[in-house]
C-alpha atoms as a PDB file:
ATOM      1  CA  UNK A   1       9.224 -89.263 -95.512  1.00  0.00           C
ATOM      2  CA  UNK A   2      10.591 -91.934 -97.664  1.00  0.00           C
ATOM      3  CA  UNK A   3      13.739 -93.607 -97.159  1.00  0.00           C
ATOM      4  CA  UNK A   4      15.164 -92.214-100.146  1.00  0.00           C
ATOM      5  CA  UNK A   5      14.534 -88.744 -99.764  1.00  0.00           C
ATOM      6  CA  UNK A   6      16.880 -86.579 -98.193  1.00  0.00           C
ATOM      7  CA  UNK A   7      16.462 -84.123 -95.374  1.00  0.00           C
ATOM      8  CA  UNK A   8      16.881 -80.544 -96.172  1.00  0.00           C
ATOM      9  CA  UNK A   9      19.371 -78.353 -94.426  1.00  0.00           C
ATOM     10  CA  UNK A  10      15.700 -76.342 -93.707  1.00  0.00           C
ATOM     11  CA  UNK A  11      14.674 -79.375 -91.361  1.00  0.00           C
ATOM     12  CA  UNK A  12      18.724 -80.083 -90.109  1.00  0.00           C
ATOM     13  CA  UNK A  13      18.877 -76.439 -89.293  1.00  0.00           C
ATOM     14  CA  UNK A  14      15.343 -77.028 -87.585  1.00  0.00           C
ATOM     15  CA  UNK A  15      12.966 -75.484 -89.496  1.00  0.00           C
ATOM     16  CA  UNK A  16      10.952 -72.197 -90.017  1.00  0.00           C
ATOM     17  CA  UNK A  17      12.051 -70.934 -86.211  1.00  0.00           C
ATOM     18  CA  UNK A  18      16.003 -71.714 -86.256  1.00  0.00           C
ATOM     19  CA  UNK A  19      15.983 -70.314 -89.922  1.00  0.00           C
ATOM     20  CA  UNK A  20      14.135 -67.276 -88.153  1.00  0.00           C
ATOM     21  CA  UNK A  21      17.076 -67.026 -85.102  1.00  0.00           C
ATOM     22  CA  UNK A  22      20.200 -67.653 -87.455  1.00  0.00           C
ATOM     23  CA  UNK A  23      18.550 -64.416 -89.349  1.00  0.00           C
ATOM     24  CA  UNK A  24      18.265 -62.317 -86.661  1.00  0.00           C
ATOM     25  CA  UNK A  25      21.557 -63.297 -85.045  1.00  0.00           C
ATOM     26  CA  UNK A  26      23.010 -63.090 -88.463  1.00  0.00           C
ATOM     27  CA  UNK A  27      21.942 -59.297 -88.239  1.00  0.00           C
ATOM     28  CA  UNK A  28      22.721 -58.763 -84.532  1.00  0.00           C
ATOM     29  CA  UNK A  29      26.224 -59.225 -85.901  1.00  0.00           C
ATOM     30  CA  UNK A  30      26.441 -56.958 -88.398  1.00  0.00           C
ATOM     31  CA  UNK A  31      24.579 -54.120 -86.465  1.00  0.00           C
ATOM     32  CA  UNK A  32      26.844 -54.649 -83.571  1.00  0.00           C
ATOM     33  CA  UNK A  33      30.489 -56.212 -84.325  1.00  0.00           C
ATOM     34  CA  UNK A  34      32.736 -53.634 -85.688  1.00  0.00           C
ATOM     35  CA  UNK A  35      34.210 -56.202 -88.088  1.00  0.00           C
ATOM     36  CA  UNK A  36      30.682 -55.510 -90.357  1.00  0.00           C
ATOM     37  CA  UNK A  37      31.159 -52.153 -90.501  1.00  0.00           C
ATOM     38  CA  UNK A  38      31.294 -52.000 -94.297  1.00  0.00           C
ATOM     39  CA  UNK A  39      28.340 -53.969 -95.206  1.00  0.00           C
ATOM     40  CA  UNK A  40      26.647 -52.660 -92.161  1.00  0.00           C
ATOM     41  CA  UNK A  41      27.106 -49.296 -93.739  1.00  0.00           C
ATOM     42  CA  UNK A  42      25.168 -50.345 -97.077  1.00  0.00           C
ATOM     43  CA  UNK A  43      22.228 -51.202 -95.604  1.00  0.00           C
ATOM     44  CA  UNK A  44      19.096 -49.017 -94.198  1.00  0.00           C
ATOM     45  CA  UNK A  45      19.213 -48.113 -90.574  1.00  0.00           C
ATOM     46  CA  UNK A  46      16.087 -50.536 -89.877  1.00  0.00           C
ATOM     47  CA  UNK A  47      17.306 -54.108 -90.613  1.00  0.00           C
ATOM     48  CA  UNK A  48      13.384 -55.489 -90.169  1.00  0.00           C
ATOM     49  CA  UNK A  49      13.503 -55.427 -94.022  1.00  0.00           C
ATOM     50  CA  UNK A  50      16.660 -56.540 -94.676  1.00  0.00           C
ATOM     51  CA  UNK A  51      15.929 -59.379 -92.235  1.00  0.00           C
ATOM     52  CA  UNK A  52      12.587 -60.624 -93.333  1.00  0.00           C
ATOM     53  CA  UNK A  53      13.513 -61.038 -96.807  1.00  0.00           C
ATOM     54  CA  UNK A  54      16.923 -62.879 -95.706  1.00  0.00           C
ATOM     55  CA  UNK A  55      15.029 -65.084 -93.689  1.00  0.00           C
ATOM     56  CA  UNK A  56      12.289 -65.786 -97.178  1.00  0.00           C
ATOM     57  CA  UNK A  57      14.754 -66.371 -99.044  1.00  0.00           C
ATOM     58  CA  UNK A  58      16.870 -68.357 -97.131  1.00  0.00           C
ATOM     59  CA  UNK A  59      13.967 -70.419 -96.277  1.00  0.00           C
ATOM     60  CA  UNK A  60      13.615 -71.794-100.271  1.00  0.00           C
ATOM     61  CA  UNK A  61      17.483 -72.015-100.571  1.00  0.00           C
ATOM     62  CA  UNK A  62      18.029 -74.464 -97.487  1.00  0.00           C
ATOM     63  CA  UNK A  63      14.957 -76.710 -98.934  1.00  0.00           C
ATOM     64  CA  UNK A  64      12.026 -75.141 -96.740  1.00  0.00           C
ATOM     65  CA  UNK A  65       8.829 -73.089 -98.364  1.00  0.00           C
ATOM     66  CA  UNK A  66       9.555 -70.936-101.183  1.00  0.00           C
ATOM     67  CA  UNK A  67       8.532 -67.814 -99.038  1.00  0.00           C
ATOM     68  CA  UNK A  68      10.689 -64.995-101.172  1.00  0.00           C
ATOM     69  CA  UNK A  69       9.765 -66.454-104.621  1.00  0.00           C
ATOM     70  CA  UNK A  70       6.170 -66.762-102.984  1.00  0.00           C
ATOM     71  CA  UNK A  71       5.811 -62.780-102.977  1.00  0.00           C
ATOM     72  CA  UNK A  72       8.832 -61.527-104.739  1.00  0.00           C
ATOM     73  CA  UNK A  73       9.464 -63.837-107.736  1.00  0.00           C
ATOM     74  CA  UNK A  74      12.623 -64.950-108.554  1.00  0.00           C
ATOM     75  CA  UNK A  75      15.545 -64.106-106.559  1.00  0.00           C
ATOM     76  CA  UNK A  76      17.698 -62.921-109.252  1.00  0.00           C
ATOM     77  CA  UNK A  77      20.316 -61.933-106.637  1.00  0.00           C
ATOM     78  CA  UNK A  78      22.868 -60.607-108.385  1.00  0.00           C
ATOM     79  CA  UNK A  79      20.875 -58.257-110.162  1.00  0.00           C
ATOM     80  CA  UNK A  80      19.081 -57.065-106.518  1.00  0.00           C
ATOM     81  CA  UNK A  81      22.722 -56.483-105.742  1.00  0.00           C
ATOM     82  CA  UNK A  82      23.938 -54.500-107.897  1.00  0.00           C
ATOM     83  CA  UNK A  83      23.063 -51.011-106.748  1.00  0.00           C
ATOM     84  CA  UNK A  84      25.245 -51.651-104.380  1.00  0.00           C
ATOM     85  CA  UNK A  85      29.245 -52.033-104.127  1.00  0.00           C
ATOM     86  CA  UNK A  86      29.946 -55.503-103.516  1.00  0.00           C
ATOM     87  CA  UNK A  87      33.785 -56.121-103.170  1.00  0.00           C
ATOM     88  CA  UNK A  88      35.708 -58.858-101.949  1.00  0.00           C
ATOM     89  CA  UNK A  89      36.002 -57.255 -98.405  1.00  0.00           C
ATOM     90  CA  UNK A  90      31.895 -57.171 -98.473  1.00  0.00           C
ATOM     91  CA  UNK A  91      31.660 -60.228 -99.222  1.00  0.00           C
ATOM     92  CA  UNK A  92      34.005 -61.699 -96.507  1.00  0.00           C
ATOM     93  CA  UNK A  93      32.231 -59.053 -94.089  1.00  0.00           C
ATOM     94  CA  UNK A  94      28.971 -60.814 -94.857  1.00  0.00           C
ATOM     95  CA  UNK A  95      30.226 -64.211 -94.286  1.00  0.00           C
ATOM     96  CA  UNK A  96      31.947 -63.124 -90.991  1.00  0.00           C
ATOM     97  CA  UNK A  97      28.464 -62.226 -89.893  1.00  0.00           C
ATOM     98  CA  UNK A  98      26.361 -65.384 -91.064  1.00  0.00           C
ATOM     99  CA  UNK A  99      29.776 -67.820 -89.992  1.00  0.00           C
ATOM    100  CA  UNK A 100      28.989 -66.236 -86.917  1.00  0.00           C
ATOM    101  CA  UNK A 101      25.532 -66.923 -86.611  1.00  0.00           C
ATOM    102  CA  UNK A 102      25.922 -70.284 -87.860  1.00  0.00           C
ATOM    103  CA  UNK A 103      28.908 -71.237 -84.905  1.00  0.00           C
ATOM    104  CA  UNK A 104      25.851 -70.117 -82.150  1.00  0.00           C
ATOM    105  CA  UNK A 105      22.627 -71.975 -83.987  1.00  0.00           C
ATOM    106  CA  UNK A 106      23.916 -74.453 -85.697  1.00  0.00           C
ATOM    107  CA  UNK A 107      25.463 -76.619 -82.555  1.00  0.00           C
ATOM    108  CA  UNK A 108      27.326 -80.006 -83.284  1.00  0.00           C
ATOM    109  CA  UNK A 109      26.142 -80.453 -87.178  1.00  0.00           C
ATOM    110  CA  UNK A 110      29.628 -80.643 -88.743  1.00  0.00           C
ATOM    111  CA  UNK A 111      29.001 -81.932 -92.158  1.00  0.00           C
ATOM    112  CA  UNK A 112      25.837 -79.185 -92.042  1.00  0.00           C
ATOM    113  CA  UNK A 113      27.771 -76.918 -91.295  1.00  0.00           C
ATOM    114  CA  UNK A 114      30.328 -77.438 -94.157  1.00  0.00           C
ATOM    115  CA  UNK A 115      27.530 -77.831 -96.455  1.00  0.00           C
ATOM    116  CA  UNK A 116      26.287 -74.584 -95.503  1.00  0.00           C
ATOM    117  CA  UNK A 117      29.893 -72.709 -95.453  1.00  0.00           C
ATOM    118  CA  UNK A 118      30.771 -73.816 -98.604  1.00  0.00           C
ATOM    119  CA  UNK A 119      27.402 -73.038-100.328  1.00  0.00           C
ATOM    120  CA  UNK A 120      27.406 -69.682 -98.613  1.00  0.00           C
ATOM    121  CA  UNK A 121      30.849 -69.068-100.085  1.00  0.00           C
ATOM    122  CA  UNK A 122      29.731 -69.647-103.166  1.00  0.00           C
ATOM    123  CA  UNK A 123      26.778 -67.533-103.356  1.00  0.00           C
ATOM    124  CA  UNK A 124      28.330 -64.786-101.562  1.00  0.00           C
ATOM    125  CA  UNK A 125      31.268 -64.982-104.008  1.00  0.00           C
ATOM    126  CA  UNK A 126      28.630 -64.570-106.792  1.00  0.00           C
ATOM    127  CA  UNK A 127      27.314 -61.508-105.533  1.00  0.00           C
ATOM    128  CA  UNK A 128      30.762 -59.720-105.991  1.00  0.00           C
ATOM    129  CA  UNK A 129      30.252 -56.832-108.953  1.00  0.00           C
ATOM    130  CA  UNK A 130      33.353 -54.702-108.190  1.00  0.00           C
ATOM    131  CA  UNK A 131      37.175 -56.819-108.361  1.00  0.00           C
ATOM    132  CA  UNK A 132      39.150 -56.084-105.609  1.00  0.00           C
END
């Protein structure tokens, strides 16, 4: 790696194996913490899905392999969203669970962990297809 290029939250995070436990806690959260209960509701009973293609996904986004576009093609996340009823309450359910999951795998990465709020927030905040 060059001195000029930057390291990707991917390889801050610590790669394809703390992308893989931030998922899973990320979805122990919203299957168990009453808090999630909305966008728990919204999803399938079996999370396996859900989870895999979070983790693909989020694997391109933080600056790692392109695994989702790899076998799904573009994101377009909005538009894979909007079957569903995403309000501002689902939203902020959703970033309970990955703020969560972030405070456990994340450790002592403050500025990371900013980064990552704030771009979470954002994309999250995108997602939203119903005011209120």
């Amino acid at each position: 790696m060059s001195e000029t290029q930057e390291i990707t939250p991917y390889e801050q995070i610590g790669g394809e194996a703390a992308v893989r436990r931030l998922v899973d806690r990320f979805y122990e959260v919203m299957d168990t913490d009453p808090v999630a209960a909305g966008v728990r509701a919204i999803h399938q009973a079996d999370l396996s899905d859900a989870a895999n293609k979070l983790f693909m996904f989020l694997s391109g986004w933080l600056g790692g392999p392109p695994l989702f576009v790899e076998k799904y093609g573009h994101p377009a996340l909005r538009a894979r969203h909007m079957p569903f009823r995403v309000d501002t309450r689902m939203r902020d359910e959703w970033l309970y669970c990955m703020y969560k999951a972030m405070d456990e795998q994340l450790g002592e990465q403050p500025a990371l962990r900013e980064h990552l709020e704030q771009a979470f927030m954002r994309t999250a905040d995108f997602m939203r297809n119903v005011e209120g």
